[in-house]
PDB file of N, CA and C in Angstrom:
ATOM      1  N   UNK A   1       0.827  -1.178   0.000  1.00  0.00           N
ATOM      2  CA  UNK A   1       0.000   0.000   0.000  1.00  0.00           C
ATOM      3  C   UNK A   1       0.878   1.250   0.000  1.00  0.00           C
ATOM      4  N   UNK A   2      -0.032   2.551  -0.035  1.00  0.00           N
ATOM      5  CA  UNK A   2       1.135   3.446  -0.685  1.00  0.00           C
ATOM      6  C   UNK A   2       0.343   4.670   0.319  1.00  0.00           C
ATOM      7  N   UNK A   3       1.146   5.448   1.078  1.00  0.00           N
ATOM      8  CA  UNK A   3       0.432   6.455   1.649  1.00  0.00           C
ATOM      9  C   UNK A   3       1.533   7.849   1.827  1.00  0.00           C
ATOM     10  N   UNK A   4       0.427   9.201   1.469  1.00  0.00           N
ATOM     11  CA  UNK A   4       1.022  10.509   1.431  1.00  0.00           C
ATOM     12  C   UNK A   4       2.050  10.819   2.597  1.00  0.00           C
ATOM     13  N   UNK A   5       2.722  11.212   2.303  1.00  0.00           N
ATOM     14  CA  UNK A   5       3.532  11.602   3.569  1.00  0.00           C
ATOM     15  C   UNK A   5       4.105  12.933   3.447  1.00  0.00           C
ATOM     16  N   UNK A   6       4.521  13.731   4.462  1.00  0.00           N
ATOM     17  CA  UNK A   6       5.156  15.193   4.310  1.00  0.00           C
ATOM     18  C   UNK A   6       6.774  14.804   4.409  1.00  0.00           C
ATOM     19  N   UNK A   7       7.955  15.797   3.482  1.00  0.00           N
ATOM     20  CA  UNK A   7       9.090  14.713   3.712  1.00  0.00           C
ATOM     21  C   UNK A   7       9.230  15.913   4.607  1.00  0.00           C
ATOM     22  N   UNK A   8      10.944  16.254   4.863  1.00  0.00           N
ATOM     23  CA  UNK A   8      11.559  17.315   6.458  1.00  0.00           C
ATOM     24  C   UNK A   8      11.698  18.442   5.410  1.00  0.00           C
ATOM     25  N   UNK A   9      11.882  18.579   3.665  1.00  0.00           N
ATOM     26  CA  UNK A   9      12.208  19.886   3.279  1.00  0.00           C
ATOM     27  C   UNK A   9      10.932  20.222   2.772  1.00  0.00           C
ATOM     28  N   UNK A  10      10.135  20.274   3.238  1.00  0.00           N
ATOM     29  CA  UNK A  10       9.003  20.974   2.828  1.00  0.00           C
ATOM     30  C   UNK A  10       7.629  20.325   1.685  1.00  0.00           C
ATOM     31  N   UNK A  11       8.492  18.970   0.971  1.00  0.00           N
ATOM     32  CA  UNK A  11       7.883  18.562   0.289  1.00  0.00           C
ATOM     33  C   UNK A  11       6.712  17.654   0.191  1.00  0.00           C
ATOM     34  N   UNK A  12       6.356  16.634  -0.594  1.00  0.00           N
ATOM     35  CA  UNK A  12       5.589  15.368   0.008  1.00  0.00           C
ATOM     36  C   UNK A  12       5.861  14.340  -0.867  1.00  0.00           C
ATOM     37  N   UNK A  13       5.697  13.199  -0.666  1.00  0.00           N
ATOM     38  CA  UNK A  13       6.204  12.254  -1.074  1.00  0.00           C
ATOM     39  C   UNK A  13       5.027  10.810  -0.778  1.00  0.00           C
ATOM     40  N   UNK A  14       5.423  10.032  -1.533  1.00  0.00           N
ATOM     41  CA  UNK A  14       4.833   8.547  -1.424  1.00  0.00           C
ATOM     42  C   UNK A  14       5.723   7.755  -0.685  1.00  0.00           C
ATOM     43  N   UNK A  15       4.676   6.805  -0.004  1.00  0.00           N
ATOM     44  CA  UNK A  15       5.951   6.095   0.964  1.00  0.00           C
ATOM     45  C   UNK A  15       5.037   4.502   1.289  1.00  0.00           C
ATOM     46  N   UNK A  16       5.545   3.672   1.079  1.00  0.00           N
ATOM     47  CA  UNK A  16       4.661   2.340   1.272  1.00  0.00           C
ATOM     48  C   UNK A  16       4.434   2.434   2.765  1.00  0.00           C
ATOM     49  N   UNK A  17       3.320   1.714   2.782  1.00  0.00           N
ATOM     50  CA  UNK A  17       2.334   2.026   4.155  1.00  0.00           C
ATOM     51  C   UNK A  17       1.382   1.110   4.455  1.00  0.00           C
ATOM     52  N   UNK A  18       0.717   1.546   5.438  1.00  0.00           N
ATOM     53  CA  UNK A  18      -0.624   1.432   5.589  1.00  0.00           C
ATOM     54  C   UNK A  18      -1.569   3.146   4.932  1.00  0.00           C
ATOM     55  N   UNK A  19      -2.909   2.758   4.588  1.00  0.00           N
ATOM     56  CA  UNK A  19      -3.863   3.384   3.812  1.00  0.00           C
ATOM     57  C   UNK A  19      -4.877   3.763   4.699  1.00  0.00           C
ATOM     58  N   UNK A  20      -5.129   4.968   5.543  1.00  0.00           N
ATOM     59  CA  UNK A  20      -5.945   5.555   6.426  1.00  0.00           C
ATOM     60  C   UNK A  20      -7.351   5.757   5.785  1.00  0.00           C
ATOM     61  N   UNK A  21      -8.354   5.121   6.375  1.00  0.00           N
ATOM     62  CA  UNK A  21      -9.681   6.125   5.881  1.00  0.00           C
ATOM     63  C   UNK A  21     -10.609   5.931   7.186  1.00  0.00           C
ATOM     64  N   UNK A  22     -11.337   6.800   6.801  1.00  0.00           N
ATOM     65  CA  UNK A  22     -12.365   7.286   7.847  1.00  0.00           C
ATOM     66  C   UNK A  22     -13.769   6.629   7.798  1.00  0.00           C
ATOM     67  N   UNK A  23     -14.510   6.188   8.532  1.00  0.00           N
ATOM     68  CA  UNK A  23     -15.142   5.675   8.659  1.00  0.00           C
ATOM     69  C   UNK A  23     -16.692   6.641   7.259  1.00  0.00           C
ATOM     70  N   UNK A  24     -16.772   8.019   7.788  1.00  0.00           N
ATOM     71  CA  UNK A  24     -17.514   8.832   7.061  1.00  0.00           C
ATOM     72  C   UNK A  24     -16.988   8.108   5.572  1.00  0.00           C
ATOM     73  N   UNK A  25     -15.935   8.589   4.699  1.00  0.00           N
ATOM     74  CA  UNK A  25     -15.755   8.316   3.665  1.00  0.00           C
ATOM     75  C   UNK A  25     -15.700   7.036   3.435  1.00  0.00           C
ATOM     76  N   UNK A  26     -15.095   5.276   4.130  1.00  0.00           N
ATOM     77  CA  UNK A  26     -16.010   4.528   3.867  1.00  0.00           C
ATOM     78  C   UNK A  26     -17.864   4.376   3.532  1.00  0.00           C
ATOM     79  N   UNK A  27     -18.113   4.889   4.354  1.00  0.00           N
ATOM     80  CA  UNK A  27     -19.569   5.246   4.632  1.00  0.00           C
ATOM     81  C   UNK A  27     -20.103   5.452   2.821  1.00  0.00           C
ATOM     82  N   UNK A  28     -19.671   7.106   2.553  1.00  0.00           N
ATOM     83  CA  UNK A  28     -19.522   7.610   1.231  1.00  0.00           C
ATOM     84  C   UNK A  28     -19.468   6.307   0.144  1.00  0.00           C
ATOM     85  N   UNK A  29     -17.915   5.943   0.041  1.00  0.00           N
ATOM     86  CA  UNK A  29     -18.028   4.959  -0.803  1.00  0.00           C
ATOM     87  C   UNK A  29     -18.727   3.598  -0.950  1.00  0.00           C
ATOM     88  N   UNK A  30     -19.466   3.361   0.016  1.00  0.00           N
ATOM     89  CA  UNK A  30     -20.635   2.394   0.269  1.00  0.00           C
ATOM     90  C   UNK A  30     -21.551   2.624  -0.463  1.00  0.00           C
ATOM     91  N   UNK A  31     -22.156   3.897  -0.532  1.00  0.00           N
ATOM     92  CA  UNK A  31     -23.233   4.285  -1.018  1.00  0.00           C
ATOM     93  C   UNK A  31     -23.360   4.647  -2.330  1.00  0.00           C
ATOM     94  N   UNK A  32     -22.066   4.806  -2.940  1.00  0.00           N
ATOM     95  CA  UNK A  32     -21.678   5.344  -4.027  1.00  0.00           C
ATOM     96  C   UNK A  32     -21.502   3.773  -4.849  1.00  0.00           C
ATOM     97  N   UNK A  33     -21.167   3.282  -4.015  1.00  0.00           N
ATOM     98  CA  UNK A  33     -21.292   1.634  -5.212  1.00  0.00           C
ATOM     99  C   UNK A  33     -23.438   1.180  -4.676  1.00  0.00           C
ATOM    100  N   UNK A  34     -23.589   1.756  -3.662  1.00  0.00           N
ATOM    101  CA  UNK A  34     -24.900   0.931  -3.464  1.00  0.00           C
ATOM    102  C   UNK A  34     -25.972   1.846  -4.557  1.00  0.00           C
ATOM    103  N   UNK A  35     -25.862   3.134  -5.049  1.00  0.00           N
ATOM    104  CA  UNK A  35     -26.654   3.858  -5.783  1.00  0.00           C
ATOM    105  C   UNK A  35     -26.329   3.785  -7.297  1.00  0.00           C
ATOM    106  N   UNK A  36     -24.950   2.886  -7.747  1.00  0.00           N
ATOM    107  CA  UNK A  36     -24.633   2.660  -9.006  1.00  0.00           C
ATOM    108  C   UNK A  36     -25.372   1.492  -8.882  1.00  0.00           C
ATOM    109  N   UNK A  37     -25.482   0.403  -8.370  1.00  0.00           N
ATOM    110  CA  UNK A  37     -26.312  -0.758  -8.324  1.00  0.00           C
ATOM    111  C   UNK A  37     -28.055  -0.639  -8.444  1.00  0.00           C
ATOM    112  N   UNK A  38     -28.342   1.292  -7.840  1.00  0.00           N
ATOM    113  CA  UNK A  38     -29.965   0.889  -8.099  1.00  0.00           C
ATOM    114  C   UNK A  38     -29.919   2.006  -9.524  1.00  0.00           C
ATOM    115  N   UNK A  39     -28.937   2.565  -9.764  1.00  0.00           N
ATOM    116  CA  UNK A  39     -29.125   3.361 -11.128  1.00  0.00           C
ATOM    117  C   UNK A  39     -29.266   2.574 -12.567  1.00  0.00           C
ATOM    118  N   UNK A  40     -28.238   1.947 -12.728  1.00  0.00           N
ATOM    119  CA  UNK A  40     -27.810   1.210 -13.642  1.00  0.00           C
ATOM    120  C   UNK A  40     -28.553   0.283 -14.314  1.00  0.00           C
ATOM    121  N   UNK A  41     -28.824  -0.821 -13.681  1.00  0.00           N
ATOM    122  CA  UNK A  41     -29.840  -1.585 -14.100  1.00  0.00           C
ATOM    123  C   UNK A  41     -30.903  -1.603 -14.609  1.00  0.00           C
ATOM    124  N   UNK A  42     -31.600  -0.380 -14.026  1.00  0.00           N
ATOM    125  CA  UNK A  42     -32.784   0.209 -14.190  1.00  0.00           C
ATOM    126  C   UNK A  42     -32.669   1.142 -16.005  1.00  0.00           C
ATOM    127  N   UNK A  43     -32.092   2.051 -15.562  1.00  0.00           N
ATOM    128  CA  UNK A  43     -31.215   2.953 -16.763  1.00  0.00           C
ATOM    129  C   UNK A  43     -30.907   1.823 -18.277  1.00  0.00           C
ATOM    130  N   UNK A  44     -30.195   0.823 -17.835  1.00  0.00           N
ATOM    131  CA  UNK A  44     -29.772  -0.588 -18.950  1.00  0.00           C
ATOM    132  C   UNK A  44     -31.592  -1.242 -19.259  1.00  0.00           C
ATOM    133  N   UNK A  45     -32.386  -1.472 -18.350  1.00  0.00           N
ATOM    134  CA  UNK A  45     -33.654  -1.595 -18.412  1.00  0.00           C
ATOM    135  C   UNK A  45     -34.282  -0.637 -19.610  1.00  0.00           C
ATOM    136  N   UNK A  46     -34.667   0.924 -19.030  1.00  0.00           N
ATOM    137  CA  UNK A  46     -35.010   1.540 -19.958  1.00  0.00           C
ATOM    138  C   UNK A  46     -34.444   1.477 -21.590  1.00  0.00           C
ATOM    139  N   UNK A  47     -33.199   1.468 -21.546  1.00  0.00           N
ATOM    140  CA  UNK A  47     -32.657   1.344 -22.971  1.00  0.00           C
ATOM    141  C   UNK A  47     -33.304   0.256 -23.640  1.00  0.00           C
ATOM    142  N   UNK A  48     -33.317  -0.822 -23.061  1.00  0.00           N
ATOM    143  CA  UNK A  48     -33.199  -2.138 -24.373  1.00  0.00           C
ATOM    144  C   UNK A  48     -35.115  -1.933 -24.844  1.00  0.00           C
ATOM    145  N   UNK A  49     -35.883  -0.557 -23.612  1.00  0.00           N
ATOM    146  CA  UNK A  49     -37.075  -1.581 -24.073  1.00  0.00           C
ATOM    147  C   UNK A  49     -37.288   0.058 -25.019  1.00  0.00           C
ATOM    148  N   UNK A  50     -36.386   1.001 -25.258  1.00  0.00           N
ATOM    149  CA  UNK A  50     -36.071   2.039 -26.191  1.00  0.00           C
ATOM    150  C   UNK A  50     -36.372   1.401 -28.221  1.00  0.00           C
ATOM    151  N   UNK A  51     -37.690   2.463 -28.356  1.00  0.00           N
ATOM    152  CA  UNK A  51     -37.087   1.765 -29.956  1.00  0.00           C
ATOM    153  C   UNK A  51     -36.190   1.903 -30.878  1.00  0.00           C
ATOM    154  N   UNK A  52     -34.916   2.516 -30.527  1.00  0.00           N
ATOM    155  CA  UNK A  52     -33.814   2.663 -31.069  1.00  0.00           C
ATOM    156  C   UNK A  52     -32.912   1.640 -31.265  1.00  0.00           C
ATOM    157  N   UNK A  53     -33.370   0.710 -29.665  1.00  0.00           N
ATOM    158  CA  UNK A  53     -32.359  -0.406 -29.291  1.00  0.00           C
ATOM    159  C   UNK A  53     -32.606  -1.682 -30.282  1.00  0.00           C
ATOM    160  N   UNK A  54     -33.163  -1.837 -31.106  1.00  0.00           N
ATOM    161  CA  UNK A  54     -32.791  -2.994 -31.661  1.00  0.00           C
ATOM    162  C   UNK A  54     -33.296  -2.117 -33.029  1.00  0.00           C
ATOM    163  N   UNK A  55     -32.805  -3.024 -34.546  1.00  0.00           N
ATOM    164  CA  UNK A  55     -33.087  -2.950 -35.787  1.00  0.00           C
ATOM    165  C   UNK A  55     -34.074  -3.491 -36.608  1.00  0.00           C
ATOM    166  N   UNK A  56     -33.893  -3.419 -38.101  1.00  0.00           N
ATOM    167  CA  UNK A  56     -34.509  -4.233 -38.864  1.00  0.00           C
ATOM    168  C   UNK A  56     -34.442  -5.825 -38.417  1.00  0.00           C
ATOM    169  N   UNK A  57     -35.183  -6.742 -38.066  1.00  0.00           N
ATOM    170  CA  UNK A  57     -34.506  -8.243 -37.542  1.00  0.00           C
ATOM    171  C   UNK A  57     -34.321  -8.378 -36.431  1.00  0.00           C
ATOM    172  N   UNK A  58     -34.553  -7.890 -35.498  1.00  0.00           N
ATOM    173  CA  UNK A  58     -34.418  -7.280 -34.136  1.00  0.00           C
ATOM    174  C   UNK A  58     -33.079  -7.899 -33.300  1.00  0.00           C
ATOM    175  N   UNK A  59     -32.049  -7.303 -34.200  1.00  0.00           N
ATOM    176  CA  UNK A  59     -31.021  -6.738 -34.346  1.00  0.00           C
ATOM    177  C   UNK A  59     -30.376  -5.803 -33.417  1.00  0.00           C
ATOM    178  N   UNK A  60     -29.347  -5.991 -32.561  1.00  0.00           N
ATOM    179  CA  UNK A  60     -28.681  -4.995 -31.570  1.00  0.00           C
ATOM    180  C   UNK A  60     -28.373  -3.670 -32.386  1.00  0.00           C
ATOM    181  N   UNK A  61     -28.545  -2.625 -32.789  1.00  0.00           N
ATOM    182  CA  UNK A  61     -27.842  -1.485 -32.979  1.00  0.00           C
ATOM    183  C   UNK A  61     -27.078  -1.103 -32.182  1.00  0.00           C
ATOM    184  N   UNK A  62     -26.226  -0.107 -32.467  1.00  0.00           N
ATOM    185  CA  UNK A  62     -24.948   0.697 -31.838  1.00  0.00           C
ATOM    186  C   UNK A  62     -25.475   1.445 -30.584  1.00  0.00           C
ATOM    187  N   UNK A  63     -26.345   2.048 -30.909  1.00  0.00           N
ATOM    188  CA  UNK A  63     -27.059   2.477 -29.290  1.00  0.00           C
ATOM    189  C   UNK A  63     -27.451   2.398 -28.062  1.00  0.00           C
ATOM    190  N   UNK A  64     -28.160   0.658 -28.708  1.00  0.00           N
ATOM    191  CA  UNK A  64     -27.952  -0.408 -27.893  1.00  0.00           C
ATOM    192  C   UNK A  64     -26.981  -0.723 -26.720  1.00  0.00           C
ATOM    193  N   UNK A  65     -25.875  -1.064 -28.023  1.00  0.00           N
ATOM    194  CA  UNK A  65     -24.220  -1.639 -27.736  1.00  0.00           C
ATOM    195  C   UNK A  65     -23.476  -0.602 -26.834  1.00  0.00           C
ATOM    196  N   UNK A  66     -23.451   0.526 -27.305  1.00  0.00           N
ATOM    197  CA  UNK A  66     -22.828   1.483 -26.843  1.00  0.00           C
ATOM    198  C   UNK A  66     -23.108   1.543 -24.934  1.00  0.00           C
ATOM    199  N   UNK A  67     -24.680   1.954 -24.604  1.00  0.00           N
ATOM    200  CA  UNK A  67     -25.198   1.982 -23.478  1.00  0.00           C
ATOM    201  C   UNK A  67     -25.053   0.595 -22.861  1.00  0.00           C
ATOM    202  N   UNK A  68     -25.174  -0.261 -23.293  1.00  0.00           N
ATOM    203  CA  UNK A  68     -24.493  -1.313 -22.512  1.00  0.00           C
ATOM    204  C   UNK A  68     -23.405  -1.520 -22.318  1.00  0.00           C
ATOM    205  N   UNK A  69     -22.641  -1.217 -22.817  1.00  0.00           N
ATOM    206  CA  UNK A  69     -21.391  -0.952 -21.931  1.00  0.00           C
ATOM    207  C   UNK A  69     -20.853   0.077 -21.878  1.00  0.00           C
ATOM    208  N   UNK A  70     -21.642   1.186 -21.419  1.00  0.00           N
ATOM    209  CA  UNK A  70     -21.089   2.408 -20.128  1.00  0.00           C
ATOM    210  C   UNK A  70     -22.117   1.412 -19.285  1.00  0.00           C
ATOM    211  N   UNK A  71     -23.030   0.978 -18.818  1.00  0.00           N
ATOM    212  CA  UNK A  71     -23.299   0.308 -17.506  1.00  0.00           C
ATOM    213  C   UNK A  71     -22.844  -0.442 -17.297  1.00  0.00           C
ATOM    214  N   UNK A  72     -22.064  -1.502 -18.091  1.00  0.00           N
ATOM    215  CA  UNK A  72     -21.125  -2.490 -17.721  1.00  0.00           C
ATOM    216  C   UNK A  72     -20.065  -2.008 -17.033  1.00  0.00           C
ATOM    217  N   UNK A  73     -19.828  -1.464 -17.305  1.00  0.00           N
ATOM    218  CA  UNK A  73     -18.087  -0.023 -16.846  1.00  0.00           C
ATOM    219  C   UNK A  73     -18.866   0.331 -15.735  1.00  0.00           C
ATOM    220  N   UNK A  74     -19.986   0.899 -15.543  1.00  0.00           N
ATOM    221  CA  UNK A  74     -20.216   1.843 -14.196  1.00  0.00           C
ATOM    222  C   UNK A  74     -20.504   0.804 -13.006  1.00  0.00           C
ATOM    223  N   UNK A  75     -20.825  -0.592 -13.826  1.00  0.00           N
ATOM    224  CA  UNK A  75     -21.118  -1.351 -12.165  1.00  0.00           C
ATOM    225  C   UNK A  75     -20.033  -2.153 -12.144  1.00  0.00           C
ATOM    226  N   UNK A  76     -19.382  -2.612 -13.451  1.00  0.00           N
ATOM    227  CA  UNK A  76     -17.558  -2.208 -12.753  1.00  0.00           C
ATOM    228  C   UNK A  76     -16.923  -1.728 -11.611  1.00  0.00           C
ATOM    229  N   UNK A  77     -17.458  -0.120 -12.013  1.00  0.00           N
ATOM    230  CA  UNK A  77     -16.252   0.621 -11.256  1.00  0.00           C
ATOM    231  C   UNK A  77     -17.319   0.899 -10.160  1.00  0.00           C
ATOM    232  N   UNK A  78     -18.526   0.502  -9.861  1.00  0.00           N
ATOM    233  CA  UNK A  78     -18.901   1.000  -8.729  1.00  0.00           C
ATOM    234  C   UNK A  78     -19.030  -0.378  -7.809  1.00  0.00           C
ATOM    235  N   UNK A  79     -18.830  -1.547  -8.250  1.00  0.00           N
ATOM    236  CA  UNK A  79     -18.363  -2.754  -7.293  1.00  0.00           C
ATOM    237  C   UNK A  79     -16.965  -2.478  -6.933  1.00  0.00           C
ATOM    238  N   UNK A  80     -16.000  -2.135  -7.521  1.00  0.00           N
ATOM    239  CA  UNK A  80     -14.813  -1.788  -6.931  1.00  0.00           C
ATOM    240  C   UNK A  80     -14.943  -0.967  -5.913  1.00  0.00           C
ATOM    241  N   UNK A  81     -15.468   0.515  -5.912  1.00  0.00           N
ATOM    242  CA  UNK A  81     -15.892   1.549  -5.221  1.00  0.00           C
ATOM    243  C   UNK A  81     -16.637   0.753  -3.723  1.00  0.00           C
ATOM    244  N   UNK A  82     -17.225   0.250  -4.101  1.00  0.00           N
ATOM    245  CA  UNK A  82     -18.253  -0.311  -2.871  1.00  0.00           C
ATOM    246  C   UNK A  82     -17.535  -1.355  -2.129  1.00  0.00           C
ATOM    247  N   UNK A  83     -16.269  -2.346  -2.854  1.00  0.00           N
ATOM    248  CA  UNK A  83     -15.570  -3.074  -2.356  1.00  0.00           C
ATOM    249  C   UNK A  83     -14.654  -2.506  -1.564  1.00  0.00           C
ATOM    250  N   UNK A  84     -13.926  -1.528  -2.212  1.00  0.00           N
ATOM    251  CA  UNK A  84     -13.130  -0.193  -1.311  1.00  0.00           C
ATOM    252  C   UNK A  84     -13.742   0.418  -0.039  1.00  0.00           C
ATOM    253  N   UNK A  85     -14.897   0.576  -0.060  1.00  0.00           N
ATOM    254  CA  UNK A  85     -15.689   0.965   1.020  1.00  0.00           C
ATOM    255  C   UNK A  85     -15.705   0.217   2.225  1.00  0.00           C
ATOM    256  N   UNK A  86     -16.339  -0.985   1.895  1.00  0.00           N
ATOM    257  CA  UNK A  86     -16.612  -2.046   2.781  1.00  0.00           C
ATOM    258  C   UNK A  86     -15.554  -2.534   3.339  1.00  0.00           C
ATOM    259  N   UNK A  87     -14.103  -2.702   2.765  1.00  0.00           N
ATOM    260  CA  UNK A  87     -13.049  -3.184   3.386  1.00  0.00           C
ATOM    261  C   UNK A  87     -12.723  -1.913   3.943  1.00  0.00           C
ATOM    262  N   UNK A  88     -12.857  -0.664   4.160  1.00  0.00           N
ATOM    263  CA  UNK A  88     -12.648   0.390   4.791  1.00  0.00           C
ATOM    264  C   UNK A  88     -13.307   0.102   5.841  1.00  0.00           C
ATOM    265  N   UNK A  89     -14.599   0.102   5.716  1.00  0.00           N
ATOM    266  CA  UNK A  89     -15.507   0.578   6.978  1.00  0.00           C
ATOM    267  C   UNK A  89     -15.322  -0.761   8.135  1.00  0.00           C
ATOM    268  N   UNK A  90     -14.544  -2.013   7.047  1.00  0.00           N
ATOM    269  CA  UNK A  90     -14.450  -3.226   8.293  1.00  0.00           C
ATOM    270  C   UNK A  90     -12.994  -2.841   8.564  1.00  0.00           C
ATOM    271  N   UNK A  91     -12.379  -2.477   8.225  1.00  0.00           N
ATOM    272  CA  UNK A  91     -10.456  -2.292   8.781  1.00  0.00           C
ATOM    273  C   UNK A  91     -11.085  -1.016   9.863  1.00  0.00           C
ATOM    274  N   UNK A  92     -12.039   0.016   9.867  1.00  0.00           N
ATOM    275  CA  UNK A  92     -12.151   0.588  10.686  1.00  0.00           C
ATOM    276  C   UNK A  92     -12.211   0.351  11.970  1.00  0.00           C
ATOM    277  N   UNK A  93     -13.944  -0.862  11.959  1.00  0.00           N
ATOM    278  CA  UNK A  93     -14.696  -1.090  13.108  1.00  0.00           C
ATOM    279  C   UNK A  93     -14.014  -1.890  14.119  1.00  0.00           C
ATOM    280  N   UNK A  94     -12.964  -3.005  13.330  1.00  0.00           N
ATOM    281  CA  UNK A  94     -11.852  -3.634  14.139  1.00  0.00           C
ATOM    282  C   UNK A  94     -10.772  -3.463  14.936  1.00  0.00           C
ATOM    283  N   UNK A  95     -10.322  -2.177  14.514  1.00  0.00           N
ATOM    284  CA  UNK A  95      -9.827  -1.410  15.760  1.00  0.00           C
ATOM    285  C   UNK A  95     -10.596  -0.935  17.058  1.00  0.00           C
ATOM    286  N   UNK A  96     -10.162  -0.768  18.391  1.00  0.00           N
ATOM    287  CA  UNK A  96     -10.848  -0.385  19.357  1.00  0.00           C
ATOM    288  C   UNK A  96     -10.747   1.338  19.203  1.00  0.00           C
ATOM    289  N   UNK A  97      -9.980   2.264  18.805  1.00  0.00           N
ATOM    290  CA  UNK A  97      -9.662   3.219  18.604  1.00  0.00           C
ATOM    291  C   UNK A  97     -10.412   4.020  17.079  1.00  0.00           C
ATOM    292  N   UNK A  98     -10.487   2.970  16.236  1.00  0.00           N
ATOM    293  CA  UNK A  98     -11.188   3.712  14.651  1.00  0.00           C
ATOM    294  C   UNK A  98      -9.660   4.110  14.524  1.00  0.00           C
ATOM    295  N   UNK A  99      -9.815   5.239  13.549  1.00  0.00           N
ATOM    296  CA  UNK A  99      -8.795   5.470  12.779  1.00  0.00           C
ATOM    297  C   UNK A  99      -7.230   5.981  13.802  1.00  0.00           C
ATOM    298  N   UNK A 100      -7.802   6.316  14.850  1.00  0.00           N
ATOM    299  CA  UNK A 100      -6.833   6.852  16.000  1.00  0.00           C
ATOM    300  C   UNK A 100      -5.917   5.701  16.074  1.00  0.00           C
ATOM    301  N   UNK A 101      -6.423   4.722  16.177  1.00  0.00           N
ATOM    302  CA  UNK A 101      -5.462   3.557  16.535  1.00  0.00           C
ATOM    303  C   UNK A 101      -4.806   3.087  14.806  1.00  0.00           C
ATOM    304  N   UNK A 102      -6.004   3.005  13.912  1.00  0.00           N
ATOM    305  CA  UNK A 102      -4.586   3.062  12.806  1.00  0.00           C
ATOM    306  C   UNK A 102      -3.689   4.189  12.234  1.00  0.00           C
ATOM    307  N   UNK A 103      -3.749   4.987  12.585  1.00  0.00           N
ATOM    308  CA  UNK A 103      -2.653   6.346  12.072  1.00  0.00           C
ATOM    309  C   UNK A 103      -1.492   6.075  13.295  1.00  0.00           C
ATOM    310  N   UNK A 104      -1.693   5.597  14.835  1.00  0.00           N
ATOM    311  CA  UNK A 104      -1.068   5.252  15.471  1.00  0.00           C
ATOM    312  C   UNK A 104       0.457   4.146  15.283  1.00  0.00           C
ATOM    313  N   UNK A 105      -0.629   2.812  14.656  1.00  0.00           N
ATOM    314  CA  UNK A 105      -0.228   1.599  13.839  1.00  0.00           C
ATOM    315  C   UNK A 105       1.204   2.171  12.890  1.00  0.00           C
ATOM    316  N   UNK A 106       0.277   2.807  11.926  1.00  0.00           N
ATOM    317  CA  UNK A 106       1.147   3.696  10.370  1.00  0.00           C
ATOM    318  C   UNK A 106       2.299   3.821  10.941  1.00  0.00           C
ATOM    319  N   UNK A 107       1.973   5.136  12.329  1.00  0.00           N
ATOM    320  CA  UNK A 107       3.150   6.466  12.313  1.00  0.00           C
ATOM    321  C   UNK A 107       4.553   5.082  13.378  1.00  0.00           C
ATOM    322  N   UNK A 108       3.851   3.926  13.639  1.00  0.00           N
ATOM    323  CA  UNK A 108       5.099   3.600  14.409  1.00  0.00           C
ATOM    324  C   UNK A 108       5.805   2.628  13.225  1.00  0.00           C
ATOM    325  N   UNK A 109       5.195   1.965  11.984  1.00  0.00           N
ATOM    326  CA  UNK A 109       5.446   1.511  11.051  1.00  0.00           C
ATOM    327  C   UNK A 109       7.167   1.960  10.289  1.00  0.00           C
ATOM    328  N   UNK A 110       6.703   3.530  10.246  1.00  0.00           N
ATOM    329  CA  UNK A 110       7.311   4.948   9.368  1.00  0.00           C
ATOM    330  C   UNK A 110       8.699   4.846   9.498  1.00  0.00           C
ATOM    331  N   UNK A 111       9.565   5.047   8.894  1.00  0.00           N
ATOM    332  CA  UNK A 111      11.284   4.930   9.253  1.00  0.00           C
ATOM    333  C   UNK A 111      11.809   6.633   9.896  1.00  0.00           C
TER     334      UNK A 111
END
């Protein structure tokens, strides 16, 4: 893992680590994969029953094709998002401290 750090001349730098988050912004990214899950489907729903979405022969057109995969991509990237979350909000709750005790963890890690 890779986390921000301030170096001594003023600068900042990357430094392998542990990865701090907050319970709130887990929270955030929970919801942000749980509202791509009720958008999407629905949205991919409306399209196919669109009369654009199929052709002569009832035939996929490009319009079709196209909108199906930006929702393929968005519940992609919003299962990642929501996976990011959830392993946040559980690395949180397992500490007795929340994030106090892992920035604690980090800073004794640090060289």
């Amino acid at each position: 893992m890779v986390i921000f750090t301030e170096r001594s001349g003023g600068g900042r730098s990357w430094k392998y680590g542990g990865v701090l988050m907050s319970r709130r912004v887990s929270a955030f990214l929970l919801a942000v994969g749980v509202w791509t899950y009720l958008i999407w489907p629905n949205f991919l729903r409306n399209i196919w029953q669109d009369d654009r979405a199929f052709g002569p022969g009832h035939r996929p057109t490009s319009f079709l094709v196209v909108h199906a995969v930006l929702a393929g991509v968005s519940l992609l990237i919003g299962t990642a998002i929501g996976v990011i979350g959830w392993r946040g909000w559980r690395a949180s709750s397992r500490t007795a401290g929340g994030v106090r005790a892992q920035r604690e963890f980090v800073a004794s890690r640090r060289d």
